[in-house]
Protein backbone atom coordinates (compact mmCIF):
# COMPACT_ATOMS: atom_id res chain seq x y z
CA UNK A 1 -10.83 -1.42 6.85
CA UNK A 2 -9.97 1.83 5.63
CA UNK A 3 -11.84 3.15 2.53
CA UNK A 4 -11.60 6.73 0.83
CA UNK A 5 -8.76 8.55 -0.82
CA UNK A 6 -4.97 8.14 0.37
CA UNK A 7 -2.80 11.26 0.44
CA UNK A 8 -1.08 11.70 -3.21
CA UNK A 9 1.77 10.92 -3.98
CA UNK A 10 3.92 12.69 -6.66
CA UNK A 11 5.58 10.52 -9.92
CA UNK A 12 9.05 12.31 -9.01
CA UNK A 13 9.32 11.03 -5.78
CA UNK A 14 9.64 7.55 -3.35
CA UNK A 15 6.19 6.82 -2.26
CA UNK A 16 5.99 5.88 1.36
CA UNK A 17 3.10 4.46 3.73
CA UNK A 18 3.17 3.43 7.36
CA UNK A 19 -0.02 1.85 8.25
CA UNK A 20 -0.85 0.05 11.94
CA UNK A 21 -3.37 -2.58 12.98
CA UNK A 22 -4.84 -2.88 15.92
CA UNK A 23 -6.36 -6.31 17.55
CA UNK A 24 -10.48 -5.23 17.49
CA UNK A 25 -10.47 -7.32 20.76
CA UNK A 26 -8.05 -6.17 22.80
CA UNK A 27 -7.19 -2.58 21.22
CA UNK A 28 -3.36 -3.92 21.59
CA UNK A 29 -1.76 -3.61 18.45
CA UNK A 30 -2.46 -6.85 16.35
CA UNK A 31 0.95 -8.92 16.11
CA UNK A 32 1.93 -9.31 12.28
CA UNK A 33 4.74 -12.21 13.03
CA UNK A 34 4.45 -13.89 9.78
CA UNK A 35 1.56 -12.44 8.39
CA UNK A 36 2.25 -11.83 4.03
CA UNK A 37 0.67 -8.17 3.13
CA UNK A 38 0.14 -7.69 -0.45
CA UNK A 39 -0.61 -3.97 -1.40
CA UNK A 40 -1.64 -3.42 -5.55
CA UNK A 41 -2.31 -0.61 -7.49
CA UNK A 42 -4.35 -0.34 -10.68
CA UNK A 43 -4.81 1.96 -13.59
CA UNK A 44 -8.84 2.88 -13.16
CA UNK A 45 -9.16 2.89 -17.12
CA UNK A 46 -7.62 -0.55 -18.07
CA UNK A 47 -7.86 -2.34 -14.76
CA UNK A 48 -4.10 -3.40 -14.72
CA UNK A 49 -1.92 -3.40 -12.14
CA UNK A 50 0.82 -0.64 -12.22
CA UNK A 51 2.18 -1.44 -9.16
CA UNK A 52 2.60 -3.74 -6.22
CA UNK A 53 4.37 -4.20 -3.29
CA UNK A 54 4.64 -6.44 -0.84
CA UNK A 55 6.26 -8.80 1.88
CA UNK A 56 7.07 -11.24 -0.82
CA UNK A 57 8.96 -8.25 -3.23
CA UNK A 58 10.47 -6.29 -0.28
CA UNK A 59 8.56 -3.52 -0.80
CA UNK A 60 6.65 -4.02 1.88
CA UNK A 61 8.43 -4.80 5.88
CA UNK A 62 7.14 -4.95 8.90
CA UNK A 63 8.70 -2.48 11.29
CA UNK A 64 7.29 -2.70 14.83
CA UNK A 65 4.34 -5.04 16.05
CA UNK A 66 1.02 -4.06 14.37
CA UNK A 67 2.97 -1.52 12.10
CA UNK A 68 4.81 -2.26 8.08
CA UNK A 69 6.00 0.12 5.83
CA UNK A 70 5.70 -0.09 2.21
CA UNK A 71 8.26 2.10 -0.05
CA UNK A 72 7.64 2.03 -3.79
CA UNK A 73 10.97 4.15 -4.87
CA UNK A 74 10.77 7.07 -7.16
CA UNK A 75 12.07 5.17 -10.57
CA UNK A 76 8.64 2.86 -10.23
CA UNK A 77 6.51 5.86 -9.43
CA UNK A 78 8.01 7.58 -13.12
CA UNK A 79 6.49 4.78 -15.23
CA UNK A 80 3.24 6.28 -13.43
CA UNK A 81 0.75 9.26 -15.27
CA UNK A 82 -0.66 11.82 -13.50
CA UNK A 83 -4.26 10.22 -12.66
CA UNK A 84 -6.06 8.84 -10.35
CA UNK A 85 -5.68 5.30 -9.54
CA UNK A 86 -7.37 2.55 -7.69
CA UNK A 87 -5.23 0.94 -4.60
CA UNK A 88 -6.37 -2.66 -2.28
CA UNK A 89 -4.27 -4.51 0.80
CA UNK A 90 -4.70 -7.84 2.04
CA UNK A 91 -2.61 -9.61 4.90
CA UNK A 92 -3.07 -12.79 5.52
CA UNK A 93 -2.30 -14.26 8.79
CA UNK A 94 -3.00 -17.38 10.61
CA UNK A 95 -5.00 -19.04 7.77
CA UNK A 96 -6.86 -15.60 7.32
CA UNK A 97 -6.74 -13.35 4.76
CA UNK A 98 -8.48 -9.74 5.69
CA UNK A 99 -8.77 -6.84 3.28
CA UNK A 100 -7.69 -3.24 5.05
CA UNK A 101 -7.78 -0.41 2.46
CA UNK A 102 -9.62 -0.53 -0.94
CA UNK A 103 -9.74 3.12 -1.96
CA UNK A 104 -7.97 5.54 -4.53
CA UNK A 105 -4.46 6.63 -4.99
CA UNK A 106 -3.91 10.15 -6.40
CA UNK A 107 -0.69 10.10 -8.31
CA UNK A 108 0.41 13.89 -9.63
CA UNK A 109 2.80 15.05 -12.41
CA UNK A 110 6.12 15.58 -9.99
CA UNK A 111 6.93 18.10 -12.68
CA UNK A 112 11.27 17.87 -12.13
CA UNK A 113 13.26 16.06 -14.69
């Protein structure tokens, strides 16, 4: 599981993330076939959700084995602030669900009109 700080991301622009998994047995990478991945992101003050994206919205698809790619497009990222905000994944997979990032999103003022 990743936790820490994710690269920022800018409230002008599509906000893009490719993240992998590998199988901790077998260092292959872990097949996703199937698996739902969820991927939220909260305002630290309130504790609502701002945004989230996932296999279910079509925000988030997976693009090779053991790799997705989640695109939140620059008209969701607008309704952001410049802050700091709190981010969490799940997939769930085979009757699992596994959390891989709980950490914090840095969202800045994209400054453009």
């Amino acid at each position: 599981m990743f936790i820490g700080t994710l690269d920022p991301a800018s409230t002008r622009a599509d906000w893009n993330l490719v993240v992998s998994f590998v199988d901790d047995e077998t260092q292959e990478p872990l097949d996703l076939t199937g698996a739902s991945i969820l991927v939220e992101v909260r305002d630290r003050l309130s504790g609502a959700s701002v945004l989230s994206a996932g296999t279910v919205n079509g925000k988030v698809s997976i693009v090779d084995t053991g790799t997705f790619h989640l695109s939140i497009g620059a008209h969701d990222m607008r309704a952001l602030r410049a802050d700091m905000y709190e981010v969490g994944g799940i997939y769930s997979l085979n009757g699992a669900t596994r959390q891989f990032v709980i950490g914090l999103l840095p969202v800045i003022d994209g400054i453009v009109s």
